[in-house]
C-alpha atoms as a PDB file:
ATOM      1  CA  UNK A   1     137.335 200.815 121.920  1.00  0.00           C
ATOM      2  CA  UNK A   2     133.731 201.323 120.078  1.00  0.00           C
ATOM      3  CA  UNK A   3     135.176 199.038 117.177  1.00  0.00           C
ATOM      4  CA  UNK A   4     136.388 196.487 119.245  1.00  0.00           C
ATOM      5  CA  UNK A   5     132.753 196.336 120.721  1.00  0.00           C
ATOM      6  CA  UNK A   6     130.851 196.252 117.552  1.00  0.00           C
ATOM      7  CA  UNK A   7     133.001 193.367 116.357  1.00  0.00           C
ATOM      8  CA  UNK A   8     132.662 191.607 119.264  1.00  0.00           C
ATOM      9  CA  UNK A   9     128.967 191.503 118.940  1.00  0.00           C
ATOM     10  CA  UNK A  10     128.992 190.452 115.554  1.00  0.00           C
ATOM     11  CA  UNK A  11     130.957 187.207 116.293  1.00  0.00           C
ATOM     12  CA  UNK A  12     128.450 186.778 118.877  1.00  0.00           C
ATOM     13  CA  UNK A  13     125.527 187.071 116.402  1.00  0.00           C
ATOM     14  CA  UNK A  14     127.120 185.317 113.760  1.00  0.00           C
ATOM     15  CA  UNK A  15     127.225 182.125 116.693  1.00  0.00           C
ATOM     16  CA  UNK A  16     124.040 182.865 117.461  1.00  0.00           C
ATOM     17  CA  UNK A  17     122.776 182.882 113.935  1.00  0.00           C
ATOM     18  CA  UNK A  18     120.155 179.950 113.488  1.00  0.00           C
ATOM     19  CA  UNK A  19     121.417 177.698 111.178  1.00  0.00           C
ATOM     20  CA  UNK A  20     119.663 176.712 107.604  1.00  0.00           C
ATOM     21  CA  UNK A  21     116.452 173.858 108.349  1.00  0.00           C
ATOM     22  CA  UNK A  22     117.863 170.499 107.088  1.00  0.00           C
ATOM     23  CA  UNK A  23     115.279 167.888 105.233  1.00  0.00           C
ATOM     24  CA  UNK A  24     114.695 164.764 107.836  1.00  0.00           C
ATOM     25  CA  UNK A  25     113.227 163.145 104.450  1.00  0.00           C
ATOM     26  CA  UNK A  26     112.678 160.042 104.557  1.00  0.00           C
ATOM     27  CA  UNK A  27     113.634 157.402 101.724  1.00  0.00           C
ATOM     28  CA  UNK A  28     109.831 156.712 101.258  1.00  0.00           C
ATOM     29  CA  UNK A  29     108.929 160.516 100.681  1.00  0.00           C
ATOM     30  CA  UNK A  30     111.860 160.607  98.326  1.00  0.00           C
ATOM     31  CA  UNK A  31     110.831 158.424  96.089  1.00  0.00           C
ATOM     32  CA  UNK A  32     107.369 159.201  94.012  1.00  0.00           C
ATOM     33  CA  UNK A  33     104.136 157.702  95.565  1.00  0.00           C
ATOM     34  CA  UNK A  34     102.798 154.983  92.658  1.00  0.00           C
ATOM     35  CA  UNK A  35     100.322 156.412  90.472  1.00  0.00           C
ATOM     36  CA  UNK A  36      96.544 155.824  91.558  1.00  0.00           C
ATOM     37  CA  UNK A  37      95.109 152.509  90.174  1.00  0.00           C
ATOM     38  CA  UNK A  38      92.755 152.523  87.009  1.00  0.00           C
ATOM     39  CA  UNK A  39      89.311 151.762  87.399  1.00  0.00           C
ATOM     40  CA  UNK A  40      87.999 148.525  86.265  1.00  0.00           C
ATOM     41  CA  UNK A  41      84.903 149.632  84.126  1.00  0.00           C
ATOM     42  CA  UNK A  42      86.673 152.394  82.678  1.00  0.00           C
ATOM     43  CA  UNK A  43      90.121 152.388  82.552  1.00  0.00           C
ATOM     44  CA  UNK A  44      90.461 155.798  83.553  1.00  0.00           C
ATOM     45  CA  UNK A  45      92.926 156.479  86.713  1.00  0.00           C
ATOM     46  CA  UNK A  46      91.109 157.205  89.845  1.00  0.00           C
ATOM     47  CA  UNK A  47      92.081 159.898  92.115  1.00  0.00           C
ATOM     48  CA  UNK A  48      93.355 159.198  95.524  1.00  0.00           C
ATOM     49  CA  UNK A  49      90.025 159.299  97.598  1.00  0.00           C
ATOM     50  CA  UNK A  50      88.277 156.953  94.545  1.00  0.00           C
ATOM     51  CA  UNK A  51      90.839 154.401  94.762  1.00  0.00           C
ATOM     52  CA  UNK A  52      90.135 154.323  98.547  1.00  0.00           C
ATOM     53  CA  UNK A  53      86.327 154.312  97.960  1.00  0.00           C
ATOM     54  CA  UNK A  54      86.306 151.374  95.281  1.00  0.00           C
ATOM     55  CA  UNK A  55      85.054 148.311  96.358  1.00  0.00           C
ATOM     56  CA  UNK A  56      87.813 145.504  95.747  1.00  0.00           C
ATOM     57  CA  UNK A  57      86.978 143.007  93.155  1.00  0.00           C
ATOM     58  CA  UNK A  58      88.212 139.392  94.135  1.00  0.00           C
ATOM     59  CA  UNK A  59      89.657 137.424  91.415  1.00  0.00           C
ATOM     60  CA  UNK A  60      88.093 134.743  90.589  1.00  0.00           C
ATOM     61  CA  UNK A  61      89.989 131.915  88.034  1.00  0.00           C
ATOM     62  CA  UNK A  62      87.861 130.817  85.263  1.00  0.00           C
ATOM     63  CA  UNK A  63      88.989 126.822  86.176  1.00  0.00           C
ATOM     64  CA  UNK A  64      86.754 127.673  89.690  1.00  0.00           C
ATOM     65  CA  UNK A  65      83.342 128.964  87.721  1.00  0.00           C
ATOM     66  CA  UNK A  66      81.133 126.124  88.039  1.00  0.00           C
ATOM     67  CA  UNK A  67      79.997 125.194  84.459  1.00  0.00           C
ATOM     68  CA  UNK A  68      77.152 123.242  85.977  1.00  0.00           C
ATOM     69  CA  UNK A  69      73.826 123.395  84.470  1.00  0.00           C
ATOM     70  CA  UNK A  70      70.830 124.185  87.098  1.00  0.00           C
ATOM     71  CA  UNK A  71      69.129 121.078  87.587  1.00  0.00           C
ATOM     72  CA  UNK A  72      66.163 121.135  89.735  1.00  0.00           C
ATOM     73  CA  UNK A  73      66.123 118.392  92.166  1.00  0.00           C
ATOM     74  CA  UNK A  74      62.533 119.091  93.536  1.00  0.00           C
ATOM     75  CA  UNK A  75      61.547 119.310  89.868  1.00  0.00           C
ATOM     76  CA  UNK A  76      58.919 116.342  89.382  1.00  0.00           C
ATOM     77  CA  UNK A  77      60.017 113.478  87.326  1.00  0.00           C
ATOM     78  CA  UNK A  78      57.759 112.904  83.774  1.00  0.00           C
ATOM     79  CA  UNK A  79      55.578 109.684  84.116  1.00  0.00           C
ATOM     80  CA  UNK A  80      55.082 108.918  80.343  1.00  0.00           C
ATOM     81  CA  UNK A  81      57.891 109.470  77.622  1.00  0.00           C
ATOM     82  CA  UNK A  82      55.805 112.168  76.252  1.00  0.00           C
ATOM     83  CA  UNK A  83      56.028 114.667  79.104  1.00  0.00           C
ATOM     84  CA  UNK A  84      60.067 114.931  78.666  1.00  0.00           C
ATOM     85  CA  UNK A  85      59.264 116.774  75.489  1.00  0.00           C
ATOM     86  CA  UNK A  86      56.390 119.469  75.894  1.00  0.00           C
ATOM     87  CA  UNK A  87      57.628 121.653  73.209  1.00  0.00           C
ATOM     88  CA  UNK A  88      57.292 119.162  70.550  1.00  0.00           C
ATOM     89  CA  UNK A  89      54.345 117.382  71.765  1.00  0.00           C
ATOM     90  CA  UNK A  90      52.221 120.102  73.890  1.00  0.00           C
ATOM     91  CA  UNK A  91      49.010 118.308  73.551  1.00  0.00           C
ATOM     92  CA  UNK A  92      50.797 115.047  75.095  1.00  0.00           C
ATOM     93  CA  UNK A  93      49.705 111.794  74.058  1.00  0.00           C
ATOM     94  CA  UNK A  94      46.771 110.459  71.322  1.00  0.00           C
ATOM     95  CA  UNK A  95      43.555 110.670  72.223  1.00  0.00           C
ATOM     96  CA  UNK A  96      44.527 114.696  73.509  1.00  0.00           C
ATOM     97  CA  UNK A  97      47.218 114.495  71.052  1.00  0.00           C
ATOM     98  CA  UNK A  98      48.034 113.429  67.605  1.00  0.00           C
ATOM     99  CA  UNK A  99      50.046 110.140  66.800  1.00  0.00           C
ATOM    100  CA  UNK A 100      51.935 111.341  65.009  1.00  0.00           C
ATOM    101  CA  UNK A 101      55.272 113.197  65.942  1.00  0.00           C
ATOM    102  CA  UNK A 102      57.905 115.644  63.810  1.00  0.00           C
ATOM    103  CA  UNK A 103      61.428 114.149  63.961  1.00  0.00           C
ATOM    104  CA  UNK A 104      62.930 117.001  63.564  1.00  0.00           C
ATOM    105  CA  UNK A 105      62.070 119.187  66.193  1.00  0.00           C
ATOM    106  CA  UNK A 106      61.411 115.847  68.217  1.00  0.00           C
ATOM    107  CA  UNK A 107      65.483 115.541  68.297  1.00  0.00           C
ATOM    108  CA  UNK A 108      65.950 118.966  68.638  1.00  0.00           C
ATOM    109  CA  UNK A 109      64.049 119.213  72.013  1.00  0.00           C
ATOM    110  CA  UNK A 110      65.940 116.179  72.730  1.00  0.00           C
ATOM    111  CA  UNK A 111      69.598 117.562  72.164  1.00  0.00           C
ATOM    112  CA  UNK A 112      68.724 120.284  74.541  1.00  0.00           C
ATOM    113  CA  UNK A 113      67.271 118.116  77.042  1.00  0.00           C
ATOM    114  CA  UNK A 114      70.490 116.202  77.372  1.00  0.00           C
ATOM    115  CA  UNK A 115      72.894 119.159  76.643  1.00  0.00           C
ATOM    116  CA  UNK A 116      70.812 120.025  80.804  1.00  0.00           C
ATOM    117  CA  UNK A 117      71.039 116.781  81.958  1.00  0.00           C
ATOM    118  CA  UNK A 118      74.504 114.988  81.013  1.00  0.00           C
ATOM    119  CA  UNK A 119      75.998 114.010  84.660  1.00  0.00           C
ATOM    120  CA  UNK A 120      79.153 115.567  83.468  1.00  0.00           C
ATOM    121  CA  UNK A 121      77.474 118.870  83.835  1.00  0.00           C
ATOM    122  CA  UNK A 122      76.307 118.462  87.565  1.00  0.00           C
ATOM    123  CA  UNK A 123      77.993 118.072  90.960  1.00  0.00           C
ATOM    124  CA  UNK A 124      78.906 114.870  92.562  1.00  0.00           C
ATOM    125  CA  UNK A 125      75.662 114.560  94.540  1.00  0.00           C
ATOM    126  CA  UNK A 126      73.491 115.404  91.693  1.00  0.00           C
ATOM    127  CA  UNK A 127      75.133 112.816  89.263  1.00  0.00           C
ATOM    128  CA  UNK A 128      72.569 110.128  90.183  1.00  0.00           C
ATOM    129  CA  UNK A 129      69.932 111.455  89.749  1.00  0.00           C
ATOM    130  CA  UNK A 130      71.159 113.088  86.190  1.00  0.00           C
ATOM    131  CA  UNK A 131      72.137 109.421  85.141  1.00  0.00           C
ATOM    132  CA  UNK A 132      68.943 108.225  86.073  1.00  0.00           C
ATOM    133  CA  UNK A 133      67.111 111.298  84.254  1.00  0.00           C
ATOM    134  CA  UNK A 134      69.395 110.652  81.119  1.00  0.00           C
ATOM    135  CA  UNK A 135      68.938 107.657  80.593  1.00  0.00           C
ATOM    136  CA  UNK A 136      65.010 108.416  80.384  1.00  0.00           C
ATOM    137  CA  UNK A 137      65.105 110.945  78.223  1.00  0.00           C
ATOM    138  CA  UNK A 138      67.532 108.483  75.742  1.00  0.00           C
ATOM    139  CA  UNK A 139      64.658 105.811  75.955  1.00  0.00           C
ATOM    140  CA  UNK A 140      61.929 108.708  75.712  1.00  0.00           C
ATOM    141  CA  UNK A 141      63.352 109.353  72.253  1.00  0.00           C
ATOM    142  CA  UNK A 142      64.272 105.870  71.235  1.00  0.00           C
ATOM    143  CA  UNK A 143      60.441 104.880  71.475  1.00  0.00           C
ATOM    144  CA  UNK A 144      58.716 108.042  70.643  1.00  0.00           C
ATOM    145  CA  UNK A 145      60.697 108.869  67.270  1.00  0.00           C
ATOM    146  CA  UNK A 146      59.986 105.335  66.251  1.00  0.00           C
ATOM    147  CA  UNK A 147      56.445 104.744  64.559  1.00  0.00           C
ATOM    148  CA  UNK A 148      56.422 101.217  65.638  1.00  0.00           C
ATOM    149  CA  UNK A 149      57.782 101.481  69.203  1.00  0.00           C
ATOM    150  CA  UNK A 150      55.488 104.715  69.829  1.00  0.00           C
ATOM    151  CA  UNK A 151      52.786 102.375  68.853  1.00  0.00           C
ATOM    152  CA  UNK A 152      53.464  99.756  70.729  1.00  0.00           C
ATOM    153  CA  UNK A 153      54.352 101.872  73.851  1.00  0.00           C
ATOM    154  CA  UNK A 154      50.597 103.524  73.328  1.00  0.00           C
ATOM    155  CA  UNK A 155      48.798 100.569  73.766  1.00  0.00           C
ATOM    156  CA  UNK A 156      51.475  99.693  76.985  1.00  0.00           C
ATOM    157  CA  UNK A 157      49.954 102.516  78.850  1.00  0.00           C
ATOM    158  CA  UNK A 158      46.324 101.247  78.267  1.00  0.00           C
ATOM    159  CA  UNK A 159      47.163  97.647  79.576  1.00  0.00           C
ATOM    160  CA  UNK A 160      47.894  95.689  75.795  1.00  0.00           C
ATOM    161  CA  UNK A 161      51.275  94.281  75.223  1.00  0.00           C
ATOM    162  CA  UNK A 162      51.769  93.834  71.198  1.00  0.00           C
ATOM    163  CA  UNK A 163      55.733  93.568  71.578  1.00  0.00           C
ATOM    164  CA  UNK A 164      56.408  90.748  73.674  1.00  0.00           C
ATOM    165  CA  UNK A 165      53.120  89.103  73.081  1.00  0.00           C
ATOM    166  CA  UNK A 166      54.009  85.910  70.733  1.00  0.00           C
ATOM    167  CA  UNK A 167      50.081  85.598  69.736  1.00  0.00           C
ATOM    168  CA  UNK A 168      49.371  88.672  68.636  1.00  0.00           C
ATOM    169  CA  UNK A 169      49.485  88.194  65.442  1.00  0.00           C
ATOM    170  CA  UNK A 170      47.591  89.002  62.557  1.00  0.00           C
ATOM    171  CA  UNK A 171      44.992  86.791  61.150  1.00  0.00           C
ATOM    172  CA  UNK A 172      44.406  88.013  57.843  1.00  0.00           C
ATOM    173  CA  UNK A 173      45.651  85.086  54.976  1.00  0.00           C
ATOM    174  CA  UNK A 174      45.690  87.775  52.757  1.00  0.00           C
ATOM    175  CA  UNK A 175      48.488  90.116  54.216  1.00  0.00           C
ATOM    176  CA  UNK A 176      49.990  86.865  55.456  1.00  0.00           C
ATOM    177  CA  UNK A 177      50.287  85.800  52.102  1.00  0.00           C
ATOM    178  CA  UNK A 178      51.251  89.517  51.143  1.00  0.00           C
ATOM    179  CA  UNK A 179      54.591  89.205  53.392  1.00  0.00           C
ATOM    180  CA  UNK A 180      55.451  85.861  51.925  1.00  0.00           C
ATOM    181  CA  UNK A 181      55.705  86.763  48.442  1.00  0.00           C
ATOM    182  CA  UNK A 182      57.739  89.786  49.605  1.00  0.00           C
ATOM    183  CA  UNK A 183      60.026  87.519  51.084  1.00  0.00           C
ATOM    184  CA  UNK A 184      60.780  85.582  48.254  1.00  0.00           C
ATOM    185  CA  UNK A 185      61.298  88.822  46.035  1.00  0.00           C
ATOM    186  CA  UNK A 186      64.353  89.618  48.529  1.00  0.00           C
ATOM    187  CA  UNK A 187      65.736  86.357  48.708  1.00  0.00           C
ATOM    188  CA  UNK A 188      65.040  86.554  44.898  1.00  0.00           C
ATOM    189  CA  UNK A 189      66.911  89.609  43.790  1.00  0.00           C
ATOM    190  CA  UNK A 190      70.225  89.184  41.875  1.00  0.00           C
ATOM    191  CA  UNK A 191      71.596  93.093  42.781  1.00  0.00           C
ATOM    192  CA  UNK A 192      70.492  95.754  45.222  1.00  0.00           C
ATOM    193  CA  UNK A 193      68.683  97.765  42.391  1.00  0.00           C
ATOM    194  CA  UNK A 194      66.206  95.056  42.360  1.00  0.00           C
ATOM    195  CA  UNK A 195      64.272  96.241  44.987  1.00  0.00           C
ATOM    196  CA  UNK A 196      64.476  99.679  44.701  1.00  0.00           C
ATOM    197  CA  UNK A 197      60.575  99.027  43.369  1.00  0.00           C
ATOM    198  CA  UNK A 198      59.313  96.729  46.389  1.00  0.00           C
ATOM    199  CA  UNK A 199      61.637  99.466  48.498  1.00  0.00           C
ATOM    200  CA  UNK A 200      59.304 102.020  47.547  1.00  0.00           C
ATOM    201  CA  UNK A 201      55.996  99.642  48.061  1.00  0.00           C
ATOM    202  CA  UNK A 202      56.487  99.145  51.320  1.00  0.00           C
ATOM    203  CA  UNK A 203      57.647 102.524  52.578  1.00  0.00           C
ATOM    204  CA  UNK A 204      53.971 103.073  51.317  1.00  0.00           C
ATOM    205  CA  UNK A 205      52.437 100.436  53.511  1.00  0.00           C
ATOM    206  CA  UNK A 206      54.658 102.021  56.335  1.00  0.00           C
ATOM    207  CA  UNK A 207      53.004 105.537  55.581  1.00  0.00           C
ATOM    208  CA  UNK A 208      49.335 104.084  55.378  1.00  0.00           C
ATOM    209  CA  UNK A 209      49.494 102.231  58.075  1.00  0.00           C
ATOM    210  CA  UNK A 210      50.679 105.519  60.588  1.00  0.00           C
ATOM    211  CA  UNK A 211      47.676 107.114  59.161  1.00  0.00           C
ATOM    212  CA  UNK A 212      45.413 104.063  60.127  1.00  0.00           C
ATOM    213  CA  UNK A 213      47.015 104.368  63.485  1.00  0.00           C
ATOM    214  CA  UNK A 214      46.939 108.041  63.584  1.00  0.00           C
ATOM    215  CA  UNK A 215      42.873 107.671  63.346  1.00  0.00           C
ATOM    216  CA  UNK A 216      42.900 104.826  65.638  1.00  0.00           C
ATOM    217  CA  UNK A 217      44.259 106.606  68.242  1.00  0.00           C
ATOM    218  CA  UNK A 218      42.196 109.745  67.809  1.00  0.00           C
ATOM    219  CA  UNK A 219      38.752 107.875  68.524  1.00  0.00           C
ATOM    220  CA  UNK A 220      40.566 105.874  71.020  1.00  0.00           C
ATOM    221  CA  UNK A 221      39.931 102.466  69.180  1.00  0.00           C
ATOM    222  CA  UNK A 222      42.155 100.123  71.379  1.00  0.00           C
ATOM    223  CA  UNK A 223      41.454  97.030  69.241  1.00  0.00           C
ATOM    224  CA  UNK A 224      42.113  98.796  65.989  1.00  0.00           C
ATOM    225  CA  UNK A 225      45.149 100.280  66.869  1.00  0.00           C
ATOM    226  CA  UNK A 226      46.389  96.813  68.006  1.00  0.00           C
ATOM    227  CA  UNK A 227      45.957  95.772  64.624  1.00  0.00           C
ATOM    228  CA  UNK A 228      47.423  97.846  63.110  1.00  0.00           C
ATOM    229  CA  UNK A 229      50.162  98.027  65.090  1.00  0.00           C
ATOM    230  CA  UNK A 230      50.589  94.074  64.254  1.00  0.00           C
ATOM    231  CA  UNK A 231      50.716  95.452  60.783  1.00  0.00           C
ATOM    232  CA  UNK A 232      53.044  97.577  61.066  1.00  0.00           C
ATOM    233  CA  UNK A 233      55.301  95.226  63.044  1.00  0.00           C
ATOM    234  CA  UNK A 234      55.409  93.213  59.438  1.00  0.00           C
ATOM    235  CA  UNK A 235      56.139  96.645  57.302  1.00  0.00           C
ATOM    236  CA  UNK A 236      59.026  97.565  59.428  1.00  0.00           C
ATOM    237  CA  UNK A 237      59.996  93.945  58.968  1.00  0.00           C
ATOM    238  CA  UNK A 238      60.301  93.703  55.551  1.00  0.00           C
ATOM    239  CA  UNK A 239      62.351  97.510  55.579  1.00  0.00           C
ATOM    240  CA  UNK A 240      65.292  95.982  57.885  1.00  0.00           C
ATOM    241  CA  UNK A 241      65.410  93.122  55.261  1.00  0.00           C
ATOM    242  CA  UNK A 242      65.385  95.306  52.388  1.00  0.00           C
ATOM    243  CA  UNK A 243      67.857  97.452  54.031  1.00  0.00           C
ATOM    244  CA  UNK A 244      70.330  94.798  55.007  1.00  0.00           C
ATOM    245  CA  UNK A 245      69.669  92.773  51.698  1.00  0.00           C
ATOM    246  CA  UNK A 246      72.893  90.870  50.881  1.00  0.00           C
ATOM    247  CA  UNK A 247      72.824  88.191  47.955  1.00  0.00           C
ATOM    248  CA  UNK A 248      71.665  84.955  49.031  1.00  0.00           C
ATOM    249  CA  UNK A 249      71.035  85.633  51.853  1.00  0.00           C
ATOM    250  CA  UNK A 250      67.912  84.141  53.719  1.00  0.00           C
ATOM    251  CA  UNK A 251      65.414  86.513  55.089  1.00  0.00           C
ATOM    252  CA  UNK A 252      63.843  86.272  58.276  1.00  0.00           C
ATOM    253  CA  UNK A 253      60.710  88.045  58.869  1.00  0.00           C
ATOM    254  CA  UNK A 254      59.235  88.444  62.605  1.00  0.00           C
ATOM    255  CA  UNK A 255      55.755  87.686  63.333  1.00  0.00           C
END
C-alpha cells in the first residue's frame, strides 16, 4: 500500500517537473553582429558607443569639387596696364617708376595672372567679367613687354599719340639718311650671314635708345621722349626687316 503511494507521487512529480527553457532566438541574434566600423583618421576599429558618437562624413565625388579659382568681383579693375602687374613693377609707371621693365619676371607675373583669370576656371556668371579681365591682362603684357609699344603707350596716358600719328616723324636728315643706307644693305645682301654685322648695329641703337627713353621719362621730358620714341619706331623697323630678310626681297621701312 505505502509503495503504491510513493510511486504514485513520483509520476505525479515527474508531470509536474518543469520542463528544460527553450531558446526563442531569433535568426538576427544567431548570426554575429558586423564588426564596428574603422575610424576614418585612424584606421583603428571603434568600439560600439564611438561608432555611434562619430560624426558621419558625407561623400563628396571629386567631379563635384569646384576647381574654380576665387575671383573677386568687388575687386577694383586696374586703370593703366601697369597696375595688373604690381609685383614686377611696384613703383608703377616712369616718372615714380623706371622705364624700363624685366621680361622675365614681367611674364612670370603674367602666367599667374591668367592661370586666376582664364573663364574656364570660373562659374557661368563670372565668365564675363573673366573674359573681359583676360583679355586686359593679354594686352597689358603685349604693350608693356614691348620697348616700343610701352613707349608709345607712355606718352598715350599724357595726351601724345606717336603710333597713329602719320606726322610724327623725325626731322633729323642725318638719321633719315642713316635708315636709308640700312635699307639698301638688306636689299643688298646676297645670304643671311651678311647682316649678322648691321644685325648687331642696330640691336645697339635699340639698346641706346631705351636708355635715352629711360632718362626721358625719369625727368618727365614729354617732348624728348616723343623723339625718341620716333627713333625707336625706325630701330625696331629695320629689326623686323633684318629678321624676315629673304633674297631680293624689297624692304619696307615705316615712318
Amino acid at each position: 500500500m505505502r509503495s503504491s503511494i510513493l510511486k504514485r507521487n513520483q509520476q505525479v512529480l515527474r508531470i509536474c517537473e518543469i520542463p528544460p527553457r527553450r531558446s526563442f532566438a531569433t535568426n538576427s541574434s544567431r548570426n554575429p553582429p558586423p564588426p564596428p566600423p574603422l575610424c576614418q583618421s585612424c584606421s583603428r576599429r571603434l568600439s560600439r558607443p564611438e561608432a555611434q558618437s562619430a560624426p558621419q562624413r558625407r561623400w563628396q565625388s571629386s567631379s563635384t569639387i569646384s576647381k574654380e579659382a576665387p575671383f573677386e568681383t568687388s575687386a577694383p579693375i586696374p586703370q593703366t596696364h601697369y597696375e595688373f602687374f604690381p609685383q614686377t613693377i611696384p613703383q608703377g609707371p616712369p616718372p615714380t617708376g623706371p622705364f624700363h621693365i624685366d621680361p622675365r619676371t614681367l611674364r612670370k607675373e603674367f602666367l599667374q595672372l591668367q592661370a586666376v583669370a582664364h573663364p574656364d576656371r570660373h562659374a557661368s556668371h563670372l565668365k564675363t567679367r573673366a573674359e573681359a579681365t583676360s583679355a586686359r591682362i593679354n594686352e597689358a603684357y603685349k604693350t608693356l613687354q614691348n620697348p616700343l609699344l610701352r613707349a608709345q603707350y607712355l606718352l598715350s596716358l599724357r595726351g601724345i599719340d606717336v603710333a597713329e600719328d602719320e606726322t610724327a616723324k623725325m626731322d633729323d636728315p642725318e638719321l633719315l639718311m642713316e635708315v636709308l643706307d640700312t635699307r639698301e644693305e638688306i636689299e643688298e645682301a646676297e645670304e643671311e650671314g651678311d647682316l649678322e654685322g648691321l644685325k648687331k648695329v642696330n640691336d645697339e641703337r635699340i639698346t641706346a635708345s631705351e636708355k635715352v627713353l629711360d632718362s626721358a621719362f625719369k625727368e618727365d621730358d614729354m617732348e624728348g621722349a616723343k623723339g625718341e620714341a620716333v627713333r625707336l619706331r625706325y630701330w625696331v623697323n629695320i629689326k623686323e626687316s633684318l629678321d624676315a630678310w629673304e633674297k631680293g626681297k624689297p624692304v619696307v621701312l615705316v615712318h
